[in-house]
Protein backbone atom coordinates (compact mmCIF):
# COMPACT_ATOMS: atom_id res chain seq x y z
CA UNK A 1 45.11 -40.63 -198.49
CA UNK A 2 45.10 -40.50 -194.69
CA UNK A 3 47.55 -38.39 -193.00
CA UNK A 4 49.07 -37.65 -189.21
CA UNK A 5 48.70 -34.08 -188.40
CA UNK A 6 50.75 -33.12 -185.14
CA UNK A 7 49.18 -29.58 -183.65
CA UNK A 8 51.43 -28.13 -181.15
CA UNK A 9 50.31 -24.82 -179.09
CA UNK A 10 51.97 -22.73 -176.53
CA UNK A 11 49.18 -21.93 -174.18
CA UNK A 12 48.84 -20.86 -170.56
CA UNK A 13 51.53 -18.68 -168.38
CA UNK A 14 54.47 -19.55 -171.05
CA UNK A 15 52.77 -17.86 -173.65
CA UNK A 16 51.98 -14.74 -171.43
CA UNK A 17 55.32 -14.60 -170.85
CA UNK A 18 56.77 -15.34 -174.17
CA UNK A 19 54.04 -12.61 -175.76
CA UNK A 20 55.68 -10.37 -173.55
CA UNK A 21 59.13 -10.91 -174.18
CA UNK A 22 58.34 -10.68 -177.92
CA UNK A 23 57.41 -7.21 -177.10
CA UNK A 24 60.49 -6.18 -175.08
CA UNK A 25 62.50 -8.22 -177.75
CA UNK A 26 61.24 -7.06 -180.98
CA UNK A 27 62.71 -3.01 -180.46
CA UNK A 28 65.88 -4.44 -179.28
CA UNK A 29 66.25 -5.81 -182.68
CA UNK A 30 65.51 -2.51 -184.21
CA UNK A 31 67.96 -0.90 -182.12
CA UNK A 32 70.49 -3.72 -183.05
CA UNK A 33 69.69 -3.91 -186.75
CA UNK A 34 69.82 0.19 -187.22
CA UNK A 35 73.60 0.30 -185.38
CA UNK A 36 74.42 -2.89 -187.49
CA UNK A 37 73.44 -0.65 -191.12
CA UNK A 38 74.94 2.57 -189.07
CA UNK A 39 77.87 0.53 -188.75
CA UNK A 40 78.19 -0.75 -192.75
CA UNK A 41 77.23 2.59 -193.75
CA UNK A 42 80.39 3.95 -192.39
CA UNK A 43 82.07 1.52 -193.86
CA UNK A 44 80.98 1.39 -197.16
CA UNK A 45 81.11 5.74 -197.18
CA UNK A 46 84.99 4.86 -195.96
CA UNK A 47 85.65 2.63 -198.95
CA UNK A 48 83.94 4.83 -201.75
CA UNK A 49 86.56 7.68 -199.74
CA UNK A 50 89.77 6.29 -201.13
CA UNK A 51 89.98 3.70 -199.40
CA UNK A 52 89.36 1.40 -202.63
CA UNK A 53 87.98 3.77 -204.76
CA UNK A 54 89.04 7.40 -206.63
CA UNK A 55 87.36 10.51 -205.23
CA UNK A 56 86.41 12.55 -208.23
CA UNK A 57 83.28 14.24 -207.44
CA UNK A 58 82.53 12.56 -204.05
CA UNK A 59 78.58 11.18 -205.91
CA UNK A 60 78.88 8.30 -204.99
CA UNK A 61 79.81 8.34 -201.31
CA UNK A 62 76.20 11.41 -200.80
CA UNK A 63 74.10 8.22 -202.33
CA UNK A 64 75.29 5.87 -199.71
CA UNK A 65 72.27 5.24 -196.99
CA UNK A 66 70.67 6.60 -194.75
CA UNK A 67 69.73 2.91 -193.58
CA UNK A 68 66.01 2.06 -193.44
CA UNK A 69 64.75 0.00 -190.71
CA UNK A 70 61.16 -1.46 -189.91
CA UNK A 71 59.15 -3.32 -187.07
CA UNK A 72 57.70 -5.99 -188.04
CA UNK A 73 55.24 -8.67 -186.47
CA UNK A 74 58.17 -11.57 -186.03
CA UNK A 75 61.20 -8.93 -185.30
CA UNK A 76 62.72 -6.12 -188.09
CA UNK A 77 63.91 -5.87 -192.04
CA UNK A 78 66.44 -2.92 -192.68
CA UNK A 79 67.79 -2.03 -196.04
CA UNK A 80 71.00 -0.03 -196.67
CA UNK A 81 71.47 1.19 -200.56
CA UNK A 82 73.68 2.89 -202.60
CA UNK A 83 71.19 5.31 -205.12
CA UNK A 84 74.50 5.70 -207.91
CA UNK A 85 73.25 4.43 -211.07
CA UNK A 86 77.08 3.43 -211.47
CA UNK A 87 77.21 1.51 -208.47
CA UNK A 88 76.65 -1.54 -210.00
CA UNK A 89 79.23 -1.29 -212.25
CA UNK A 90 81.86 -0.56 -210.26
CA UNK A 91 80.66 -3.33 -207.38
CA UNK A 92 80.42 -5.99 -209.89
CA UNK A 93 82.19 -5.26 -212.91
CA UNK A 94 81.66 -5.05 -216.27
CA UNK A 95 82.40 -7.07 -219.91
CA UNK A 96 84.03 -4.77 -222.63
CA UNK A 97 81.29 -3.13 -224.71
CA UNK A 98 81.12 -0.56 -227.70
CA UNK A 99 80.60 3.02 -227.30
CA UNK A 100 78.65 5.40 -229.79
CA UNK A 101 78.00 8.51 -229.91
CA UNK A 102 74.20 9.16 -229.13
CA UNK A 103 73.62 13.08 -230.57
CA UNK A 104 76.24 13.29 -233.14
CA UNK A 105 77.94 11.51 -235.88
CA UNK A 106 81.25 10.98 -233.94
CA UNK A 107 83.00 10.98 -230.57
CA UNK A 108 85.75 13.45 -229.54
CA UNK A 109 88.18 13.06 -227.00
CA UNK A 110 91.65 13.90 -226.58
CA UNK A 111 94.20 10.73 -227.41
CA UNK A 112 96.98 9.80 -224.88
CA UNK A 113 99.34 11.96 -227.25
CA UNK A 114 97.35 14.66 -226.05
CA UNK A 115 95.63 15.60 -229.98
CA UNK A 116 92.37 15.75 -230.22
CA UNK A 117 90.70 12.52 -231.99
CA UNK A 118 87.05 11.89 -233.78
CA UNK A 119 85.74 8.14 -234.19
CA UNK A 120 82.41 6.42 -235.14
CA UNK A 121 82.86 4.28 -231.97
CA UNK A 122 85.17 3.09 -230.18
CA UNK A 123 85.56 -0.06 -227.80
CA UNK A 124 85.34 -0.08 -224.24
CA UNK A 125 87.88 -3.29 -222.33
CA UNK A 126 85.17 -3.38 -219.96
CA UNK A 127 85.76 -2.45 -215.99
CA UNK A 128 87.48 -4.66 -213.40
CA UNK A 129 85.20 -5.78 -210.26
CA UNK A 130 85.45 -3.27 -207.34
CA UNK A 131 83.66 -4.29 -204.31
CA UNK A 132 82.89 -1.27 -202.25
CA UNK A 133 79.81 -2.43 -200.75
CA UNK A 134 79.48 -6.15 -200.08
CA UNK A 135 83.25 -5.92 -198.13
CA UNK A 136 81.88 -3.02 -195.91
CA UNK A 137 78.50 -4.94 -195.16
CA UNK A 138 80.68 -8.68 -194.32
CA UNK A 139 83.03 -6.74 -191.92
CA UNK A 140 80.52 -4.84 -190.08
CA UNK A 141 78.19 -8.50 -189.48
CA UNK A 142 81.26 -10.33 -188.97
CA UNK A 143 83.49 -7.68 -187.35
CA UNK A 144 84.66 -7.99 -183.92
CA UNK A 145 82.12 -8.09 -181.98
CA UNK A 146 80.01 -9.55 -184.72
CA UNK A 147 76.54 -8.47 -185.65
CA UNK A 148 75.60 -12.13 -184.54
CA UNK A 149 77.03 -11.87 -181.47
CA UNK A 150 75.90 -8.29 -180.55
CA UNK A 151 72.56 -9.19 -181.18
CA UNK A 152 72.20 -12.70 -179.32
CA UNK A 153 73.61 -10.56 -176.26
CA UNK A 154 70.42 -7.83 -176.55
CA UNK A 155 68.61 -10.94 -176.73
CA UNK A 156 69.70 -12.70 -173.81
CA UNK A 157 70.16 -10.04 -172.02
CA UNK A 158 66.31 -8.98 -172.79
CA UNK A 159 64.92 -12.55 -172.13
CA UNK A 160 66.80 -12.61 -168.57
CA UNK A 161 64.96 -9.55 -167.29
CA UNK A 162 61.52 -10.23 -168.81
């Protein structure tokens, strides 16, 4: 089967220059990707604060960030996490499940009539969605002035002086 192959190169002066802007570029996107993380992770620390969900011990809001963020050849990958193995759960949700004891032959814990109870196992109703995370990340990209926005600006404003 024949086919039509259509090379096209950037040679000469333009790619000079565009190599070089690449280079100016490419730590202006660090810069803009770490303040954009910077940004959620404040967020996201306010949220698991009070803001939307109970302080008890305060574990979840130490296992928020630090943000990561790397160079790479065609511009920069970040990562923000939340290390709570119940952060998950309380993000997304979950469906009602049974609990049983895992040492002993029965659970104990003190009824809503204050008396002290025993049972095999009892069932869970499961744990309504709430998002911590995912709101904190959408209003820092989309906040005013938006992630997009912030970031098109570095850009321009690096491609003007290059």
């Amino acid at each position: 089967m024949n086919a039509l192959n259509i090379k096209i190169g950037v040679t000469g002066p333009f790619l000079q220059k565009l190599q070089a802007v690449m280079q100016q570029i490419r730590p202006a996107m660090v810069g803009g990707l770490k303040t954009l993380l910077l940004d959620a992770a404040a967020r996201t620390t306010k949220r698991a604060s009070g803001d939307v969900l109970k302080v008890r011990t305060g574990h979840l809001r130490r296992t928020i960030g630090p943000p990561h963020v790397q160079e790479t050849a065609t511009g920069a990958t970040g990562e923000l996490s939340v290390r709570a193995k119940y952060a998950p759960f309380l993000e997304y949700g979950t469906r009602p499940y049974r609990i049983r004891p895992r040492r002993a032959k029965a659970l104990r814990f003190i009824n809503r009539f204050g008396k002290v109870q025993f049972a095999g196992a009892v069932n869970h109703p499961g744990l309504r969605p709430r998002p911590f995370f995912k709101p904190s990340w959408d209003e820092a990209v989309q906040g005013p002035p938006s992630a997009k926005e912030r970031l098109s600006t570095i850009i321009q404003r690096t491609f003007n002086e290059a």
